[in-house]
C-alpha atoms as a PDB file:
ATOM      1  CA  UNK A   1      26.662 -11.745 -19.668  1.00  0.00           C
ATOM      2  CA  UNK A   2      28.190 -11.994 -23.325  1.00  0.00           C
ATOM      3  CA  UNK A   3      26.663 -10.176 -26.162  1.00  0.00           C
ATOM      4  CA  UNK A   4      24.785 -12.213 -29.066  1.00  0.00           C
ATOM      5  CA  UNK A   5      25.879 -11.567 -32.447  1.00  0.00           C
ATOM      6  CA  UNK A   6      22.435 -12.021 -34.068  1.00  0.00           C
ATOM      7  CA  UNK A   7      21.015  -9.312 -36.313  1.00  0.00           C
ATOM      8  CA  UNK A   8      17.234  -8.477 -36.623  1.00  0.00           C
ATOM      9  CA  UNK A   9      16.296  -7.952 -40.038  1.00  0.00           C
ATOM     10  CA  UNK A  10      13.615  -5.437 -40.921  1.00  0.00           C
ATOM     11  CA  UNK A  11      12.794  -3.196 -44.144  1.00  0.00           C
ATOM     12  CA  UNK A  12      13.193   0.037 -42.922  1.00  0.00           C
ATOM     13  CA  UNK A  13      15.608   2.625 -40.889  1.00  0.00           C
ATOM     14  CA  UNK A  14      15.094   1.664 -37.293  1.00  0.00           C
ATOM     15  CA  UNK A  15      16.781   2.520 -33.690  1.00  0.00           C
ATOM     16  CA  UNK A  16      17.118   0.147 -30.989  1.00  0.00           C
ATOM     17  CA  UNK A  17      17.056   0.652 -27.384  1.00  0.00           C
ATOM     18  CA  UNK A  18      18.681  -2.016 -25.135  1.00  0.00           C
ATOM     19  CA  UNK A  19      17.855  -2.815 -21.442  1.00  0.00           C
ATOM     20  CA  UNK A  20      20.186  -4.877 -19.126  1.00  0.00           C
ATOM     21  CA  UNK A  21      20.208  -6.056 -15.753  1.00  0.00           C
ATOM     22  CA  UNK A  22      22.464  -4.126 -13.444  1.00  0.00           C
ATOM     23  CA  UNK A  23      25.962  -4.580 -12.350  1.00  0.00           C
ATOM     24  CA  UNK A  24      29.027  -3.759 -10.456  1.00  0.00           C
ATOM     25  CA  UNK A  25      30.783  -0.338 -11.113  1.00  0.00           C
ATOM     26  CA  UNK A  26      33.285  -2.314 -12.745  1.00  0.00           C
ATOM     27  CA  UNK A  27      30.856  -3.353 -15.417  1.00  0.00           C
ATOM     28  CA  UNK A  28      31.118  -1.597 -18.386  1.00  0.00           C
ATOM     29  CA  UNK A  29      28.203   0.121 -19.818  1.00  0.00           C
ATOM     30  CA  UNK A  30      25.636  -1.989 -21.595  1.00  0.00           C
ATOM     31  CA  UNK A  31      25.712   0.297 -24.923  1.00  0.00           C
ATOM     32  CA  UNK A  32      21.908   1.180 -25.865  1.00  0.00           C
ATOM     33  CA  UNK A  33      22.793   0.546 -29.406  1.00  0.00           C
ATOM     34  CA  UNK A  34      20.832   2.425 -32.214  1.00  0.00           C
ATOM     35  CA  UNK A  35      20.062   0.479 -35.546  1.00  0.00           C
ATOM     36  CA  UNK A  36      22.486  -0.585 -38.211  1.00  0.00           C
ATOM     37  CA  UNK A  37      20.272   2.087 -40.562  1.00  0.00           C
ATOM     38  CA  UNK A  38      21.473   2.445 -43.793  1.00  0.00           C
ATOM     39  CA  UNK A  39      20.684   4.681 -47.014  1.00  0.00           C
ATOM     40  CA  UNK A  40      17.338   4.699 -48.811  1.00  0.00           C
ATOM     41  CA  UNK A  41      18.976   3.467 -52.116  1.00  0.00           C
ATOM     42  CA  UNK A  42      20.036   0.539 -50.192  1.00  0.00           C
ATOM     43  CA  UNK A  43      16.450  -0.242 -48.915  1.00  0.00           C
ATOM     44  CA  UNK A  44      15.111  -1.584 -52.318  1.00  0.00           C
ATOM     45  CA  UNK A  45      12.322  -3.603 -50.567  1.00  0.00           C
ATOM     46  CA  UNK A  46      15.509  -5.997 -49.301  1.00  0.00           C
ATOM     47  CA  UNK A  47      16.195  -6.846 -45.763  1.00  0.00           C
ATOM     48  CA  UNK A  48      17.804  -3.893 -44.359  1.00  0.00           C
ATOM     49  CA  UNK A  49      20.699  -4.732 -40.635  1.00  0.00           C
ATOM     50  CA  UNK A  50      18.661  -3.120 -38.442  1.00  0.00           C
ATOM     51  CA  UNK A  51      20.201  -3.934 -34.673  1.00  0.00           C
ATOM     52  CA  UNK A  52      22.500  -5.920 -32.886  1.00  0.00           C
ATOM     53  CA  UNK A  53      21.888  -7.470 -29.177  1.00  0.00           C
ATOM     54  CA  UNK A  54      22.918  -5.716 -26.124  1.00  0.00           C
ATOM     55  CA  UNK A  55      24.501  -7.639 -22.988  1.00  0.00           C
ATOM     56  CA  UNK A  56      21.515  -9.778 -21.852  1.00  0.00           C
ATOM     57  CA  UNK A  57      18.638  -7.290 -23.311  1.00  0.00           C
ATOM     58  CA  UNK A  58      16.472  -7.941 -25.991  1.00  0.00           C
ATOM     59  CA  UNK A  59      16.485  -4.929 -28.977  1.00  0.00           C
ATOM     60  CA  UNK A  60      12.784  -2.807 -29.076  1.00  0.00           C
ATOM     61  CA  UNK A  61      12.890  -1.153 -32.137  1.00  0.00           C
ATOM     62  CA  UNK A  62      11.543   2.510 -32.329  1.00  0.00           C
ATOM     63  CA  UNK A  63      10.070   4.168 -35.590  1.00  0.00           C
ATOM     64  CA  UNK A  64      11.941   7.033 -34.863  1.00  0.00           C
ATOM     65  CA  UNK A  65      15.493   8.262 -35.200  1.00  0.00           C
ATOM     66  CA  UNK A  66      15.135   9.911 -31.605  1.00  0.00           C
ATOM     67  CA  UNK A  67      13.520   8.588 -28.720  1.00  0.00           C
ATOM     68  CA  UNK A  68      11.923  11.578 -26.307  1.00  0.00           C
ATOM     69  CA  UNK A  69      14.137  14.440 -28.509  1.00  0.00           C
ATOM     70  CA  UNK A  70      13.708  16.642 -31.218  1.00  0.00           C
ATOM     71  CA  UNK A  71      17.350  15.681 -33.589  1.00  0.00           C
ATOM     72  CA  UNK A  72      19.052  18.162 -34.990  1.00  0.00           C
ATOM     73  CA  UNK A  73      20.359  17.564 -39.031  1.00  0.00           C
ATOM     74  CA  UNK A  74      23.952  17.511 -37.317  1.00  0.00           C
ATOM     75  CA  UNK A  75      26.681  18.978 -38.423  1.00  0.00           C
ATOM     76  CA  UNK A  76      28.779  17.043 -41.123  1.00  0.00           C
ATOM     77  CA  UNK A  77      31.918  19.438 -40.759  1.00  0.00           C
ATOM     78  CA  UNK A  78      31.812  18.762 -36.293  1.00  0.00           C
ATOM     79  CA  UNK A  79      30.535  22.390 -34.720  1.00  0.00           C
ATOM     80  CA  UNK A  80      26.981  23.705 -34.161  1.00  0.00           C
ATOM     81  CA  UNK A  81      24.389  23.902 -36.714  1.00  0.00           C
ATOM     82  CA  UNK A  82      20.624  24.140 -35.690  1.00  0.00           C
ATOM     83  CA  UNK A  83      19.356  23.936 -32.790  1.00  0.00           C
ATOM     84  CA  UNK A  84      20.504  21.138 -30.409  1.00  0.00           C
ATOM     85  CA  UNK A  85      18.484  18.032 -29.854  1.00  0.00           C
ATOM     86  CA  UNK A  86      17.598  17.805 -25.973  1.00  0.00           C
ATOM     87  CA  UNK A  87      15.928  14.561 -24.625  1.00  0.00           C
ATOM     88  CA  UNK A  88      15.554  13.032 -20.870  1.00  0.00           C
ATOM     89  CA  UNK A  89      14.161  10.481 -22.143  1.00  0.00           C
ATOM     90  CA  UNK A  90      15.771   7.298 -20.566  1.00  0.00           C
ATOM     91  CA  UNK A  91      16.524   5.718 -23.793  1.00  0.00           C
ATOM     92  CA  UNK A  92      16.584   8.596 -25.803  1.00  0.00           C
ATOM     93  CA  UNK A  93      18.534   9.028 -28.830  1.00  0.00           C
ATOM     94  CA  UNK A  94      19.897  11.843 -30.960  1.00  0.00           C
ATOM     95  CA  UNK A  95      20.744  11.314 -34.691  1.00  0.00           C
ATOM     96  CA  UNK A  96      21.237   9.815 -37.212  1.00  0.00           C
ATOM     97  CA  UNK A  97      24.300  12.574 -37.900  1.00  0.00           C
ATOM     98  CA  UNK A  98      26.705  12.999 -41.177  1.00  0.00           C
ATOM     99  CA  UNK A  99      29.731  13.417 -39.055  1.00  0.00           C
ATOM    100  CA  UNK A 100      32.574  13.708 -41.568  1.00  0.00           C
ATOM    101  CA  UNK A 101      35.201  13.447 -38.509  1.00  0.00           C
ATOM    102  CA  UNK A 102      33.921  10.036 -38.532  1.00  0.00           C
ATOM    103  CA  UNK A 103      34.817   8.255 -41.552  1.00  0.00           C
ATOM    104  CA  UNK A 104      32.252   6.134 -42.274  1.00  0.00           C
ATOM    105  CA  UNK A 105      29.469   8.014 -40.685  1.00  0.00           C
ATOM    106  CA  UNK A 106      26.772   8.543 -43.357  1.00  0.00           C
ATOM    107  CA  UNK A 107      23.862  10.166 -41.970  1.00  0.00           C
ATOM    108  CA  UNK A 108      22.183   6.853 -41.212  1.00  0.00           C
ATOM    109  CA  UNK A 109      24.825   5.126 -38.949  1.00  0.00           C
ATOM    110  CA  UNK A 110      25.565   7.293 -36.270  1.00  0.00           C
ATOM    111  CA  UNK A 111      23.943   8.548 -33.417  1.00  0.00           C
ATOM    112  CA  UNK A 112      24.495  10.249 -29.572  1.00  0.00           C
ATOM    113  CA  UNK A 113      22.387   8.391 -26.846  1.00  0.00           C
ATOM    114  CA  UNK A 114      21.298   9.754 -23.451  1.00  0.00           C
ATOM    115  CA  UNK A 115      21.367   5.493 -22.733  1.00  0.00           C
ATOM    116  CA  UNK A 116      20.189   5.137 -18.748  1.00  0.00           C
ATOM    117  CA  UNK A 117      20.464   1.516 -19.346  1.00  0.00           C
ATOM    118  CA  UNK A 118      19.916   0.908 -15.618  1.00  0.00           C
ATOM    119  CA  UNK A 119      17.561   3.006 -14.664  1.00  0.00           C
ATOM    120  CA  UNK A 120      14.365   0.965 -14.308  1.00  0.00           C
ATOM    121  CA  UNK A 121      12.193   1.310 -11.444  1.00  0.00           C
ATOM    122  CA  UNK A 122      13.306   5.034 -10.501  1.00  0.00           C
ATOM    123  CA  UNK A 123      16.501   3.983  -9.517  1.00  0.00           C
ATOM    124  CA  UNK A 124      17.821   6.702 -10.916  1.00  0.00           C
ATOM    125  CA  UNK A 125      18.177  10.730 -11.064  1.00  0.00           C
ATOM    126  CA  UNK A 126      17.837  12.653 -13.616  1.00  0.00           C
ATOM    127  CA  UNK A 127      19.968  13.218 -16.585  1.00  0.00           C
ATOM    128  CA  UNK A 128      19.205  15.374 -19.809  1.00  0.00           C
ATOM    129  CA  UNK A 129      21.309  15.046 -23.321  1.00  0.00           C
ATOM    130  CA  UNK A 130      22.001  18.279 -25.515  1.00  0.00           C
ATOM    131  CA  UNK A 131      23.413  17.228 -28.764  1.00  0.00           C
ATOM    132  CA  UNK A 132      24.604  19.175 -31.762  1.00  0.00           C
ATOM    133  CA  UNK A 133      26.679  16.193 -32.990  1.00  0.00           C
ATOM    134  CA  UNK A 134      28.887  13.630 -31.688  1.00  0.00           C
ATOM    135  CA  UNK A 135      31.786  15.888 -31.443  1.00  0.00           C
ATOM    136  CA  UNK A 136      29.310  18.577 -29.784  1.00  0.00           C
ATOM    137  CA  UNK A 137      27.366  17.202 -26.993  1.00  0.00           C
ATOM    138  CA  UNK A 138      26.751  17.450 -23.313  1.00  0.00           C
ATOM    139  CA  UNK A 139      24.640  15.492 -20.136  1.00  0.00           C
ATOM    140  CA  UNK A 140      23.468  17.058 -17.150  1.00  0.00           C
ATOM    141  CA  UNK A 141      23.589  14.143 -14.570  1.00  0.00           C
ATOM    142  CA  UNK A 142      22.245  14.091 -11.163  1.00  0.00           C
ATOM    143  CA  UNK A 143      23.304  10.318  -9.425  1.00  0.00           C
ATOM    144  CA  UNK A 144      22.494   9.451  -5.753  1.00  0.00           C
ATOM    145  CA  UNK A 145      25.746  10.210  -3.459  1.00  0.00           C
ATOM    146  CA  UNK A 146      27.346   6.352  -2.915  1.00  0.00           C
ATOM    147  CA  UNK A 147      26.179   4.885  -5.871  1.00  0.00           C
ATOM    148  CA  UNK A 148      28.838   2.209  -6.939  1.00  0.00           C
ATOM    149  CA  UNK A 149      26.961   1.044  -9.908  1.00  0.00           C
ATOM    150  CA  UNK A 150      26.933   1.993 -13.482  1.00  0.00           C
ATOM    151  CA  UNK A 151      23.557   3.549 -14.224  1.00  0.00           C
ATOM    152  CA  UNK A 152      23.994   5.213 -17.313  1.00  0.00           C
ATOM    153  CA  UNK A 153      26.402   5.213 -20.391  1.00  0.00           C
ATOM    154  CA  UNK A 154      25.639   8.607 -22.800  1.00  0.00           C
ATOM    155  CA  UNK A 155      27.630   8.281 -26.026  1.00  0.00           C
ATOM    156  CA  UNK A 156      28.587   8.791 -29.371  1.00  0.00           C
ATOM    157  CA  UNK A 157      27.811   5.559 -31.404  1.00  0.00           C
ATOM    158  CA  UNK A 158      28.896   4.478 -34.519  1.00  0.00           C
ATOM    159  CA  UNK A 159      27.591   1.338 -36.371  1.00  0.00           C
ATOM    160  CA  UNK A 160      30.321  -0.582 -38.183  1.00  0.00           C
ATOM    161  CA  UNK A 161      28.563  -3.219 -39.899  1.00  0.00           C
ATOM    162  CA  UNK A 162      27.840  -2.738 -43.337  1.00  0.00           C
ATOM    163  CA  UNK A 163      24.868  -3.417 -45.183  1.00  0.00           C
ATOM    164  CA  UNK A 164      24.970  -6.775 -46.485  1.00  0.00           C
ATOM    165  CA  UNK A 165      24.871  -7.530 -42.100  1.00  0.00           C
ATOM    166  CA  UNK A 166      28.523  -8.533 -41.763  1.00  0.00           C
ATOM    167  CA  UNK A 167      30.871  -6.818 -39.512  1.00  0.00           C
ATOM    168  CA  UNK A 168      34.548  -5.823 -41.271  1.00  0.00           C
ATOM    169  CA  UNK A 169      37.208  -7.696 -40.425  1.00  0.00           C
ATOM    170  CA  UNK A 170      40.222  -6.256 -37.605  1.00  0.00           C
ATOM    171  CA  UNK A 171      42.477  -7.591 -40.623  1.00  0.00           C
ATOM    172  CA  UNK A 172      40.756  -5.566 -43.251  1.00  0.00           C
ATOM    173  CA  UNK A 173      41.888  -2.361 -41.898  1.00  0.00           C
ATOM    174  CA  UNK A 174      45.393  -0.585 -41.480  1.00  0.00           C
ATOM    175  CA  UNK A 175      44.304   1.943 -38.261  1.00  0.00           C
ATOM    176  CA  UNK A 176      41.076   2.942 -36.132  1.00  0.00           C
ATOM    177  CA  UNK A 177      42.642   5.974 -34.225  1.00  0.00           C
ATOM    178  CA  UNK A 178      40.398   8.944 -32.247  1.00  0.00           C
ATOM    179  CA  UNK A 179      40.725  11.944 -31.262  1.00  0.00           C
ATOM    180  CA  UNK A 180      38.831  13.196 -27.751  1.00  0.00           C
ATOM    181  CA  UNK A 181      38.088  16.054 -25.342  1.00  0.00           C
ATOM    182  CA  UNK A 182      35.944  15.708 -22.706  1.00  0.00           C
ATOM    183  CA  UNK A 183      35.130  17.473 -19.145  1.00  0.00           C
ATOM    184  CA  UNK A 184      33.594  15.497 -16.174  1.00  0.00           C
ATOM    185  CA  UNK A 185      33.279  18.685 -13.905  1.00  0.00           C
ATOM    186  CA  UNK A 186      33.819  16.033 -10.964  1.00  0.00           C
ATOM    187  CA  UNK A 187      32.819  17.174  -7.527  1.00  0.00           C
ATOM    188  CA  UNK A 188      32.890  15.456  -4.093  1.00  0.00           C
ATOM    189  CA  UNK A 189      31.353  12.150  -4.404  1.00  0.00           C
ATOM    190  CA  UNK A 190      31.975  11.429  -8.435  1.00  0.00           C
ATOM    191  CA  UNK A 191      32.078   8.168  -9.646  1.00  0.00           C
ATOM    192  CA  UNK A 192      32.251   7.794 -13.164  1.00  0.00           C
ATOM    193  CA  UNK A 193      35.078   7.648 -16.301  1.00  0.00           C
ATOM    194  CA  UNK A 194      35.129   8.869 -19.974  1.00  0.00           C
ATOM    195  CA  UNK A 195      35.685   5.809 -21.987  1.00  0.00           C
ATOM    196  CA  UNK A 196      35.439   4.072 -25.120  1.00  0.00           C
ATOM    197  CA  UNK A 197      33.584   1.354 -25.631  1.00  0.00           C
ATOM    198  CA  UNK A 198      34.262  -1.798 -28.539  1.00  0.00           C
ATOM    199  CA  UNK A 199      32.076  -4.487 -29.556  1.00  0.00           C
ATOM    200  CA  UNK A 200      33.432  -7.091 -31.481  1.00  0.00           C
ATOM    201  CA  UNK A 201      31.494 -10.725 -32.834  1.00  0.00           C
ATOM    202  CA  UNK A 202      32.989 -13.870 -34.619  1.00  0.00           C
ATOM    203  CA  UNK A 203      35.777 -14.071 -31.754  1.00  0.00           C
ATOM    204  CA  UNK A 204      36.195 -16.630 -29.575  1.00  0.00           C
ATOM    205  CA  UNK A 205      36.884 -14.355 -26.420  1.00  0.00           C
ATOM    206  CA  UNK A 206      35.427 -11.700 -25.187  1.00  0.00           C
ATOM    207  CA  UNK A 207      33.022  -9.034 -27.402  1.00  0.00           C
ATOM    208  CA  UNK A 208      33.099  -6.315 -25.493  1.00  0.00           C
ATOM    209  CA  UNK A 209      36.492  -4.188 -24.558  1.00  0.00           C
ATOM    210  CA  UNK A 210      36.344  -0.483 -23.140  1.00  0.00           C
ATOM    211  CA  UNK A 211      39.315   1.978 -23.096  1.00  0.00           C
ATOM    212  CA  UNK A 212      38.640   4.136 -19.946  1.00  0.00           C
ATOM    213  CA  UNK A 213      40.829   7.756 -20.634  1.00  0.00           C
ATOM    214  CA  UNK A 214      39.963   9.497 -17.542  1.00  0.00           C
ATOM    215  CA  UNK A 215      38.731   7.897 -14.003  1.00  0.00           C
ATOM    216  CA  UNK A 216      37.566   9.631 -11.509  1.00  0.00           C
ATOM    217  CA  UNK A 217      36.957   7.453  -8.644  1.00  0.00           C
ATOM    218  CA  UNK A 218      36.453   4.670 -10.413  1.00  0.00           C
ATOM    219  CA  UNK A 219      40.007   2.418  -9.791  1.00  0.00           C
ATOM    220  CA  UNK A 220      40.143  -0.604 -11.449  1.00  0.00           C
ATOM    221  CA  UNK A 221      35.894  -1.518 -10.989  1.00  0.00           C
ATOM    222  CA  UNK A 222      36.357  -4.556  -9.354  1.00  0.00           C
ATOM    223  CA  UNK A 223      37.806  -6.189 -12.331  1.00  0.00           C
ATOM    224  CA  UNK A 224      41.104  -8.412 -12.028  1.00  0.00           C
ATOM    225  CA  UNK A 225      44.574  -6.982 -13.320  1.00  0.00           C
ATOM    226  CA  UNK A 226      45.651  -9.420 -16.263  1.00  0.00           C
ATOM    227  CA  UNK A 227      48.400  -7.288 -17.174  1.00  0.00           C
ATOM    228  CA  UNK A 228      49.983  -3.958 -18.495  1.00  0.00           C
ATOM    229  CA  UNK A 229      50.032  -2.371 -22.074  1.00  0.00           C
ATOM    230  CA  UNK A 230      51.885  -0.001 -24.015  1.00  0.00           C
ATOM    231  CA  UNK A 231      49.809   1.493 -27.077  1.00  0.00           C
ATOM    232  CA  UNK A 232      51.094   4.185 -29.049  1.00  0.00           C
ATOM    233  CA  UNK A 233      53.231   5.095 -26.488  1.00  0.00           C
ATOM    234  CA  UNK A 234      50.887   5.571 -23.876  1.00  0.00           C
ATOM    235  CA  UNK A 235      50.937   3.179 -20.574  1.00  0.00           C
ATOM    236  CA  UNK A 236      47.741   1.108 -19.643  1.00  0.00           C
ATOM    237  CA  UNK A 237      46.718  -1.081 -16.860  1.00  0.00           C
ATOM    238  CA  UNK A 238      44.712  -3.803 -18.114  1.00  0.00           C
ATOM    239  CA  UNK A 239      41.597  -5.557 -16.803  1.00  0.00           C
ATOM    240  CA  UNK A 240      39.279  -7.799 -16.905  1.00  0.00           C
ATOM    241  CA  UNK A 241      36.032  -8.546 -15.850  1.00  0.00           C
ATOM    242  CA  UNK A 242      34.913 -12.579 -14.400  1.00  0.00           C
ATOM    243  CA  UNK A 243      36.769 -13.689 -17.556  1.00  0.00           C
ATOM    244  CA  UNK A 244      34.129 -11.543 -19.897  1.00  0.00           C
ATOM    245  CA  UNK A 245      34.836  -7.748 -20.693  1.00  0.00           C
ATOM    246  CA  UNK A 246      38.575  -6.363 -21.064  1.00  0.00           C
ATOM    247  CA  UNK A 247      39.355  -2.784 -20.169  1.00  0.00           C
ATOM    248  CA  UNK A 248      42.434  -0.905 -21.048  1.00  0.00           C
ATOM    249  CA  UNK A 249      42.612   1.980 -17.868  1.00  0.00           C
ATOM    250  CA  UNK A 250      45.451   4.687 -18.969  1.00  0.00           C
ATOM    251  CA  UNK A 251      47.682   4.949 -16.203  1.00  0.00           C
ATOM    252  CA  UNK A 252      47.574   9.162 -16.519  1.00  0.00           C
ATOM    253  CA  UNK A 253      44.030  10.739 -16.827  1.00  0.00           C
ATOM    254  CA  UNK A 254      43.594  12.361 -20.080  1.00  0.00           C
ATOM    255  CA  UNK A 255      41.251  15.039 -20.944  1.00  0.00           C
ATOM    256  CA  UNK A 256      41.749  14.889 -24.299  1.00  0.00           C
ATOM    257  CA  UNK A 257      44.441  13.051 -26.140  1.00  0.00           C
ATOM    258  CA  UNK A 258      44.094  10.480 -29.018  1.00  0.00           C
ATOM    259  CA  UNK A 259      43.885   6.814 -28.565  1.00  0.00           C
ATOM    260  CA  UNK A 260      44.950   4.459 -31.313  1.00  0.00           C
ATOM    261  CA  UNK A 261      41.914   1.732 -31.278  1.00  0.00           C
ATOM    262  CA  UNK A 262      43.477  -0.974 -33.920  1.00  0.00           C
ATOM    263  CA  UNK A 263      46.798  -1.143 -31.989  1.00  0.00           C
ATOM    264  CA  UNK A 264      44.738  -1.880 -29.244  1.00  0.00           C
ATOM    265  CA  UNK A 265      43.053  -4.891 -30.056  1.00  0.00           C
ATOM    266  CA  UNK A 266      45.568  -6.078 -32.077  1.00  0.00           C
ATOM    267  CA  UNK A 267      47.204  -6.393 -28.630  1.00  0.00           C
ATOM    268  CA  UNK A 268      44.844  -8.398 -27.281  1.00  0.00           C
ATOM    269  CA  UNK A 269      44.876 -10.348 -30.932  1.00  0.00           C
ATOM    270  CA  UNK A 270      48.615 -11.088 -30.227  1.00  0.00           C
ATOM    271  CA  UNK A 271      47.997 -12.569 -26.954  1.00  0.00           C
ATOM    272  CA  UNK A 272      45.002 -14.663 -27.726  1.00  0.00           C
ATOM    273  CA  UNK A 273      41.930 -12.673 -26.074  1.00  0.00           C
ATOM    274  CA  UNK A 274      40.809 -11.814 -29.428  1.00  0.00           C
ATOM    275  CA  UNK A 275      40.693 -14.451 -31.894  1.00  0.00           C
ATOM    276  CA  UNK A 276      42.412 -13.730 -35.054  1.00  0.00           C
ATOM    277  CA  UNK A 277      39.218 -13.639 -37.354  1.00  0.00           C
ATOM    278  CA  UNK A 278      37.644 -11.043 -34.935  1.00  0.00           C
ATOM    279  CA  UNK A 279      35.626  -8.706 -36.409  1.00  0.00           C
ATOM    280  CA  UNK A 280      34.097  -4.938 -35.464  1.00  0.00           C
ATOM    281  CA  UNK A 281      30.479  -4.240 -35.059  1.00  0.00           C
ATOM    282  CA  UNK A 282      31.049  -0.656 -33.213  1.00  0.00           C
ATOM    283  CA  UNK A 283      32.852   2.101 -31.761  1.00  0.00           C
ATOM    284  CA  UNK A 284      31.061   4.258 -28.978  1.00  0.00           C
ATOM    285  CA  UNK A 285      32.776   6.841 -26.612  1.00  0.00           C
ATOM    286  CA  UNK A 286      31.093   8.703 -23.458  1.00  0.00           C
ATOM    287  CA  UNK A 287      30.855   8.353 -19.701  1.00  0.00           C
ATOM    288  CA  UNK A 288      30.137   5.241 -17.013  1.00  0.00           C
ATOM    289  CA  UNK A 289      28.252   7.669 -14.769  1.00  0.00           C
ATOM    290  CA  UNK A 290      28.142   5.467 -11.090  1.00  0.00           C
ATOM    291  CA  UNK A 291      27.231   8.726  -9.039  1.00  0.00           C
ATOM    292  CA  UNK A 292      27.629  12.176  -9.148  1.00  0.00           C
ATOM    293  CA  UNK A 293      27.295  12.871  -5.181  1.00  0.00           C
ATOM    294  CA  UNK A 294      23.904  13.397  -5.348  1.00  0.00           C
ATOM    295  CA  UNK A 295      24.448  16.676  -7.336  1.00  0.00           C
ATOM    296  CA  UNK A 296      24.014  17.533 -10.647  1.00  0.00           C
ATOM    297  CA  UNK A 297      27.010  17.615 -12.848  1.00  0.00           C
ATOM    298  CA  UNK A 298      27.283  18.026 -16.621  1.00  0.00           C
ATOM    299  CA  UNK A 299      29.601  16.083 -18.473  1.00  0.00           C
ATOM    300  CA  UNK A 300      30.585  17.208 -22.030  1.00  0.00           C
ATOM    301  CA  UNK A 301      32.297  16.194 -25.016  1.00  0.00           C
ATOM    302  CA  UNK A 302      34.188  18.965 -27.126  1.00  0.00           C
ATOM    303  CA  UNK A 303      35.745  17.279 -29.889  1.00  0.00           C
ATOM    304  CA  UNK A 304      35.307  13.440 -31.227  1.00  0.00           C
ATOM    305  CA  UNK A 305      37.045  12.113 -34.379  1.00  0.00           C
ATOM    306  CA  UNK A 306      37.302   8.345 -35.514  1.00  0.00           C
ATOM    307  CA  UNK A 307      39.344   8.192 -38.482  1.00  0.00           C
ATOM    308  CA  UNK A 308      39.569   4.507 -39.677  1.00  0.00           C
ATOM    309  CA  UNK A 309      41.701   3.264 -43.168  1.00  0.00           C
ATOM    310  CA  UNK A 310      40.957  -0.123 -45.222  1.00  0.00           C
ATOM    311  CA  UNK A 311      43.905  -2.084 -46.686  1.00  0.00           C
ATOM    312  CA  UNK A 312      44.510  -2.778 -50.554  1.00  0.00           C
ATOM    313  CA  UNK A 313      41.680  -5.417 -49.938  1.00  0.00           C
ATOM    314  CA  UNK A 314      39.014  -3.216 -48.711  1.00  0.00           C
ATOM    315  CA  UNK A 315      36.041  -4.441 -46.842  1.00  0.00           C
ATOM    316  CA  UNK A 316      36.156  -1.989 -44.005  1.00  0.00           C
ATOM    317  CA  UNK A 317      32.976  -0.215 -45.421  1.00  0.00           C
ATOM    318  CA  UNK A 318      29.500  -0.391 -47.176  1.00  0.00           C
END
C-alpha cells in the first residue's frame, strides 16, 4: 500500500480525486489529492504537473476546481470573504485558494477537500464541507456508532511540487513549521484525530508520515511503537504502520499549538526511515474521522498557517 511517485501530465489546470481500498483505523487517510495546477503564464501549450497517485487508487481528473461545490475566491489574508463553498459531494473539493498564511500557496496549488475516500457502496453517513479558506473551514460528520475504520480525511492541501514536476528537496529548505486550531466537538462514541498528513517520493522508506495533534479515541491505530521523539520541545510517541506509514502521536492533545514539520522528518532522516535525498510532494492537515457515534458532529478548523523558508540555494519553490 505505498504511494507511486508518477505524475500525469496534461495541458491544463486539473483536480484529482483519489479512491482507495479501506483499512484499519490505524491507517492513515488516503489524501484525495487535488492537481499540481499551476498559473496560466506557465501553461504555454507545455505539459502542465497535473496529479500525483494516491495509496493504491488511480487519479480521475475533474475539469473543475470543485467537485459537487460552488468555491469561494478565498481569502488571501486567512478570514471570510464571500460566501463559503459548501459541497457533500464525496470527493468534493473547495479551491484553488491564495492563502498568503501559506507560503507558497498561489491561487492554483491549494485546495480544502471534503475527501470520503472510503465511502463507496453507502458505507458511509453523511458529511458536508463549508469552506472559506484553509484556515476557515468546517465538516459536519455523521459516522455509524463502532466504526473502527477511517472513512474520511477532510483537509487543507497544499501541492509542493513545482512546475517543471519535481518535488523540492528536504535539504533545500531551512524550516516547514504550522500553526493550528482545531475543534472535534467529540461526543460519546468519537473516533477520529486532527492530524497532519506528509507525502514524500525519491526515498527509499516510507512516503507517507502523519503527525496526529489531538486523538480522541484513536490510541496508537493498531500501528507498532518504534520509538519516542522530541520535536521542538514537544514529546511524541512514534509509530508505524506493517513497516509502511510513520506517525508521530503527541503525547498531550493539542487544540491548537504549532508543530515544526522539517525537524520532524529530519528525525526520521537521522535515523534512516527517510532517505537522505527525500523529497516533499505535500503538506495536508484535517481529521481521520473513524466514527462519530452515530451522531452528527462538526469538526472545524480556525486557524492554519504553513510557513516554509529555502536555503541560499533555493529550489523550495516554482
Amino acid at each position: 500500500m505505498t504511494k507511486s511517485s508518477w505524475i500525469i501530465l496534461v495541458a491544463v489546470p486539473a483536480v484529482c480525486v483519489f479512491a482507495v481500498a479501506t483499512a484499519g483505523c490505524g491507517r492513515a487517510a488516503r489524501s484525495e489529492v487535488p492537481a499540481h495546477a499551476v498559473p496560466p503564464e506557465a501553461v504555454g501549450g507545455a505539459a502542465v504537473p497535473a496529479a500525483r497517485e494516491g495509496h493504491a487508487g488511480r487519479p480521475a481528473l475533474s475539469p473543475a476546481a470543485s467537485a459537487g461545490g460552488t468555491p469561494d475566491p478565498g481569502s488571501s489574508a486567512g478570514g471570510h470573504r464571500g460566501a463559503a463553498c459548501v459541497t457533500s459531494a464525496g470527493n468534493g473539493n473547495c479551491g484553488p485558494y491564495g492563502y498568503r498564511p501559506i507560503s507558497n500557496s498561489n491561487g492554483y496549488t491549494t485546495y480544502v477537500a471534503n475527501n470520503m475516500w472510503a465511502c463507496g457502496n453507502g458505507s458511509c453517513g453523511p458529511q458536508t464541507l463549508t469552506a472559506y479558506d484553509p484556515g476557515s473551514w468546517s465538516v459536519m460528520s455523521a459516522q455509524a456508532s463502532g466504526n473502527t475504520a477511517v472513512l474520511t480525511y477532510p483537509n487543507a492541501q497544499q501541492v509542493f511540487t513545482k512546475t517543471t514536476d519535481t518535488d523540492p528537496a528536504l535539504s533545500a529548505f531551512t524550516s516547514i513549521t504550522s500553526d493550528f486550531s482545531e475543534t472535534m466537538n467529540p461526543q460519546a462514541g468519537t473516533d477520529a484525530e486532527a492530524a497532519y498528513d506528509l507525502w514524500l517520493s525519491h526515498t527509499s522508506g516510507p512516503d507517507e508520515i502523519m503527525i496526529w495533534v489531538d486523538n480522541v479515541g484513536r490510541g496508537s491505530g493498531g500501528a507498532q511503537r518504534i520509538g519516542t521523539a522530541t520535536i521542538a520541545g514537544q514529546a511524541f510517541t512514534v509509530y508505524q504502520y506493517r513497516g509502511g506509514e510513520i506517525i508521530f502521536s503527541l503525547d498531550r492533545s493539542e487544540q491548537s499549538g504549532t508543530v515544526d514539520i522539517l525537524a520532524a522528518l529530519q528525525w526520521l532522516r537521522g535515523r534512516g526511515l527517510v532517505s537522505a535525498g527525500a523529497q516533499l510532494g505535500q503538506v495536508d492537515f484535517g481529521f481521520e474521522i473513524c466514527s462519530t457515534g452515530g451522531k452528527p458532529e462538526k469538526f472545524a478548523v480556525s486557524r492554519y498557517t504553513l510557513a516554509s523558508t529555502c536555503g541560499p540555494a533555493g529550489g523550495c519553490f516554482g
